[in-house]
C-alpha atoms as a PDB file:
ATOM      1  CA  UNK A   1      19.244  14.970  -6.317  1.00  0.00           C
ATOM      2  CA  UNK A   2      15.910  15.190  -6.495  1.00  0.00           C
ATOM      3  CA  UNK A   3      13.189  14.581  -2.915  1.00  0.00           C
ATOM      4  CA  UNK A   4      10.164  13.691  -2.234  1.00  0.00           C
ATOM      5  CA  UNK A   5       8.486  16.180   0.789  1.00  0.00           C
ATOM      6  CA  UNK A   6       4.746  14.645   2.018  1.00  0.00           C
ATOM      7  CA  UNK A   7       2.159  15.164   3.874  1.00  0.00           C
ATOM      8  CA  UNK A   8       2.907  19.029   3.423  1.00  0.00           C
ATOM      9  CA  UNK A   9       0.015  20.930   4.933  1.00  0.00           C
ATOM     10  CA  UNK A  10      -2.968  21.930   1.921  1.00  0.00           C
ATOM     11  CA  UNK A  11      -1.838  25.764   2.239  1.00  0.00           C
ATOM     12  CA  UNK A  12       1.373  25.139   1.738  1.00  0.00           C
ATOM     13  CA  UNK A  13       3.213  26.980  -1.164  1.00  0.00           C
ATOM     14  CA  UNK A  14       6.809  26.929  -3.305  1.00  0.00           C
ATOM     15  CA  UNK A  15       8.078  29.452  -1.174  1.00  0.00           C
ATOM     16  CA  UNK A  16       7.886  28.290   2.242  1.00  0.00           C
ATOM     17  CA  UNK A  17       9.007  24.953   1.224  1.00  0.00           C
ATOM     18  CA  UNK A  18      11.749  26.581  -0.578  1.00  0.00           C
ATOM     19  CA  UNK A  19      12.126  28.471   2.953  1.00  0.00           C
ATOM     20  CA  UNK A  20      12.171  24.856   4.808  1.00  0.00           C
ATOM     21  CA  UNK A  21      14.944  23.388   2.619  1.00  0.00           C
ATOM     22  CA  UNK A  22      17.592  26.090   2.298  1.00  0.00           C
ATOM     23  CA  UNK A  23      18.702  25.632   5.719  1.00  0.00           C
ATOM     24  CA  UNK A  24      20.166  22.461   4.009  1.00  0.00           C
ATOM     25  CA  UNK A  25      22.282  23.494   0.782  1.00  0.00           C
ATOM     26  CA  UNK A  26      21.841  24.933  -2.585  1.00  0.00           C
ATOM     27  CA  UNK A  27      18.318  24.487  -4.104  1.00  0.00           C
ATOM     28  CA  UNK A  28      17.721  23.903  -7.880  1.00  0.00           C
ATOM     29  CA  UNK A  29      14.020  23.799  -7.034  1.00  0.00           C
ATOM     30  CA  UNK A  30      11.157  23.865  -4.370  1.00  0.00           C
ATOM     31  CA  UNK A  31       7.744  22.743  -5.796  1.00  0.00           C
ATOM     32  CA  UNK A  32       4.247  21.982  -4.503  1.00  0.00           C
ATOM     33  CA  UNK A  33       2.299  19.787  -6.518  1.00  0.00           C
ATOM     34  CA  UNK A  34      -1.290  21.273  -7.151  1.00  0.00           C
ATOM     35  CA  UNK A  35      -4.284  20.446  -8.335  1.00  0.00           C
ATOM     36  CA  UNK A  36      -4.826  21.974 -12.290  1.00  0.00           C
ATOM     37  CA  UNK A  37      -8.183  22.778 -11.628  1.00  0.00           C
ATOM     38  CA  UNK A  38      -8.086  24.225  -8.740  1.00  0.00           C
ATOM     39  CA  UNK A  39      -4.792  24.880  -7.851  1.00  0.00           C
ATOM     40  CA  UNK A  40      -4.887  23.751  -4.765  1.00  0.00           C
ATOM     41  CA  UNK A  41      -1.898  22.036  -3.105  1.00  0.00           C
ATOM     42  CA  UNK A  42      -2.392  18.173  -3.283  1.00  0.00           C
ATOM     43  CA  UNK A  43       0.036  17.755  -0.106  1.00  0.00           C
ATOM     44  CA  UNK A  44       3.049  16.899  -1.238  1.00  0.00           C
ATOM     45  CA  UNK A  45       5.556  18.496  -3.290  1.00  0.00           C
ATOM     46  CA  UNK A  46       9.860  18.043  -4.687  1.00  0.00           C
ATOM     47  CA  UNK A  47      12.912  19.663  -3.819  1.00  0.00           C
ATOM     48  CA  UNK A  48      16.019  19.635  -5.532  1.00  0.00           C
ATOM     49  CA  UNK A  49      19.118  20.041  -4.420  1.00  0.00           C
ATOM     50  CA  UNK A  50      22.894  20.566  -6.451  1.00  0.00           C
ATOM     51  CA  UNK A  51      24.565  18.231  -4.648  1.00  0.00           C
ATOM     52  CA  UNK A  52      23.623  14.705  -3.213  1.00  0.00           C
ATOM     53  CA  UNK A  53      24.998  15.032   0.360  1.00  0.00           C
ATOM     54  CA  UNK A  54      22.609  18.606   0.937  1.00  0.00           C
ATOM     55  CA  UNK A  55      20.043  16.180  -0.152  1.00  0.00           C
ATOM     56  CA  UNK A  56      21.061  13.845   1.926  1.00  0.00           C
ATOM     57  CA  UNK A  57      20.898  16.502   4.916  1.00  0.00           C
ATOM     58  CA  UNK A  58      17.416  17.629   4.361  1.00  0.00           C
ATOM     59  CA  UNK A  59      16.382  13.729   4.329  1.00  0.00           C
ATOM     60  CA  UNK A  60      17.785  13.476   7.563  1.00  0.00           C
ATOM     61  CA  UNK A  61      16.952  17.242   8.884  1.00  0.00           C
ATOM     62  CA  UNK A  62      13.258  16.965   7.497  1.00  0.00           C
ATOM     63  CA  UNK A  63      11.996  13.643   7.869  1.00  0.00           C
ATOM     64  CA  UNK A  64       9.629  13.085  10.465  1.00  0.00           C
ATOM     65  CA  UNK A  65       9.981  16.836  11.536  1.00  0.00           C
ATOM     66  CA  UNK A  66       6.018  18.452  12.653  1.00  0.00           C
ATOM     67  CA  UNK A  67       5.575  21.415  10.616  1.00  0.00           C
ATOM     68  CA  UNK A  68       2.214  23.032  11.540  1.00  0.00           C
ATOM     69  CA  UNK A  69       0.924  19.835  13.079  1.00  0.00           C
ATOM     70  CA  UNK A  70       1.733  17.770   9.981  1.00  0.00           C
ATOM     71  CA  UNK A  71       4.934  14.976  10.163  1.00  0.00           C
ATOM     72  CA  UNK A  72       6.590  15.134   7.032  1.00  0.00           C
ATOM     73  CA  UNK A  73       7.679  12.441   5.299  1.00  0.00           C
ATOM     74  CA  UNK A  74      10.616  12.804   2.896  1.00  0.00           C
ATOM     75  CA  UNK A  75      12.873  10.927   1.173  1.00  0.00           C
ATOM     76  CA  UNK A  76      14.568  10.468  -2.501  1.00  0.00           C
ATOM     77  CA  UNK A  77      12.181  10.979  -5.064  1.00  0.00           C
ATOM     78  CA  UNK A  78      11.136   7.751  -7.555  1.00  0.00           C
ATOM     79  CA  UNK A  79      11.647   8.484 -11.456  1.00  0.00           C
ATOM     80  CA  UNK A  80       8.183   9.198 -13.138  1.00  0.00           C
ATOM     81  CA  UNK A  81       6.577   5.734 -14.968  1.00  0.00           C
ATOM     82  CA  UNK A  82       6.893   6.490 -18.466  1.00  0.00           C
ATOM     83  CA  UNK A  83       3.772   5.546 -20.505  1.00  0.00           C
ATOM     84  CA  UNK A  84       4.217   2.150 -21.806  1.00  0.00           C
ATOM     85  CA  UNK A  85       5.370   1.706 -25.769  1.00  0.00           C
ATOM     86  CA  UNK A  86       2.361   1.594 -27.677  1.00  0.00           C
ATOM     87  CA  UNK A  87       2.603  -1.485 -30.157  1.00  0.00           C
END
Protein backbone atom coordinates (compact mmCIF):
# COMPACT_ATOMS: atom_id res chain seq x y z
CA UNK A 1 0.00 0.00 0.00
CA UNK A 2 1.21 2.91 -1.12
CA UNK A 3 1.04 6.76 1.29
CA UNK A 4 1.01 9.95 0.84
CA UNK A 5 3.54 11.91 3.66
CA UNK A 6 3.05 16.10 3.38
CA UNK A 7 4.10 18.95 4.44
CA UNK A 8 7.60 17.19 5.01
CA UNK A 9 10.09 19.87 5.94
CA UNK A 10 12.25 21.30 2.43
CA UNK A 11 15.52 19.46 3.84
CA UNK A 12 14.03 16.52 4.20
CA UNK A 13 15.56 13.41 2.41
CA UNK A 14 14.69 9.43 1.48
CA UNK A 15 16.48 8.40 4.35
CA UNK A 16 15.06 10.02 7.25
CA UNK A 17 11.67 9.46 5.97
CA UNK A 18 12.60 5.96 5.43
CA UNK A 19 13.90 6.37 9.22
CA UNK A 20 10.26 7.84 10.24
CA UNK A 21 8.28 4.93 8.73
CA UNK A 22 10.11 1.76 9.77
CA UNK A 23 8.97 2.04 13.20
CA UNK A 24 5.72 0.89 11.41
CA UNK A 25 6.43 -2.39 9.24
CA UNK A 26 8.29 -3.49 6.25
CA UNK A 27 9.07 -0.70 3.69
CA UNK A 28 9.10 -1.31 -0.13
CA UNK A 29 10.00 2.36 -0.47
CA UNK A 30 10.61 5.86 1.18
CA UNK A 31 10.71 8.74 -1.40
CA UNK A 32 10.87 12.54 -1.39
CA UNK A 33 9.58 14.15 -4.29
CA UNK A 34 12.12 16.83 -5.66
CA UNK A 35 12.34 19.34 -7.82
CA UNK A 36 14.38 18.11 -11.37
CA UNK A 37 16.06 21.19 -11.60
CA UNK A 38 17.09 21.74 -8.59
CA UNK A 39 16.65 18.90 -6.64
CA UNK A 40 15.27 20.31 -4.01
CA UNK A 41 12.58 18.58 -1.91
CA UNK A 42 9.08 19.91 -3.00
CA UNK A 43 7.62 18.89 0.61
CA UNK A 44 6.04 15.98 0.28
CA UNK A 45 7.05 12.61 -0.56
CA UNK A 46 5.50 8.33 -0.67
CA UNK A 47 6.05 5.47 1.37
CA UNK A 48 5.29 2.07 0.70
CA UNK A 49 4.65 -0.46 2.75
CA UNK A 50 4.25 -4.71 2.08
CA UNK A 51 1.35 -5.05 3.80
CA UNK A 52 -1.88 -2.85 4.15
CA UNK A 53 -2.36 -2.95 7.96
CA UNK A 54 1.67 -1.45 8.50
CA UNK A 55 0.24 1.09 6.23
CA UNK A 56 -2.50 1.45 8.01
CA UNK A 57 -0.26 1.98 11.28
CA UNK A 58 1.90 4.68 9.95
CA UNK A 59 -1.50 6.55 8.83
CA UNK A 60 -2.50 6.44 12.22
CA UNK A 61 1.18 6.74 13.95
CA UNK A 62 2.15 9.69 11.50
CA UNK A 63 -0.67 11.76 10.80
CA UNK A 64 -0.79 14.94 12.41
CA UNK A 65 2.55 14.08 14.26
CA UNK A 66 5.13 17.67 14.44
CA UNK A 67 8.30 16.65 13.00
CA UNK A 68 10.72 19.63 13.18
CA UNK A 69 7.89 22.10 13.59
CA UNK A 70 6.03 20.80 10.53
CA UNK A 71 2.42 18.64 11.10
CA UNK A 72 2.42 16.02 8.70
CA UNK A 73 -0.26 15.09 6.88
CA UNK A 74 -0.52 11.51 5.58
CA UNK A 75 -2.78 9.33 4.28
CA UNK A 76 -3.31 6.64 1.26
CA UNK A 77 -1.85 7.81 -1.74
CA UNK A 78 -4.33 8.68 -5.02
CA UNK A 79 -3.36 6.70 -8.36
CA UNK A 80 -1.48 9.10 -10.83
CA UNK A 81 -4.10 10.77 -13.70
CA UNK A 82 -3.09 9.10 -16.72
CA UNK A 83 -2.85 11.46 -19.75
CA UNK A 84 -6.06 11.43 -21.51
CA UNK A 85 -6.39 9.14 -24.95
CA UNK A 86 -5.41 11.24 -27.65
CA UNK A 87 -8.13 10.92 -30.51
Amino acid sequence: MKLYVGNLSKKYTDAQLNELAAPFGKLISANVATERSSGESKGFGFLEFSNADEARAAITGLHGKDVNGQILKVNEAKPRNEAAPKS
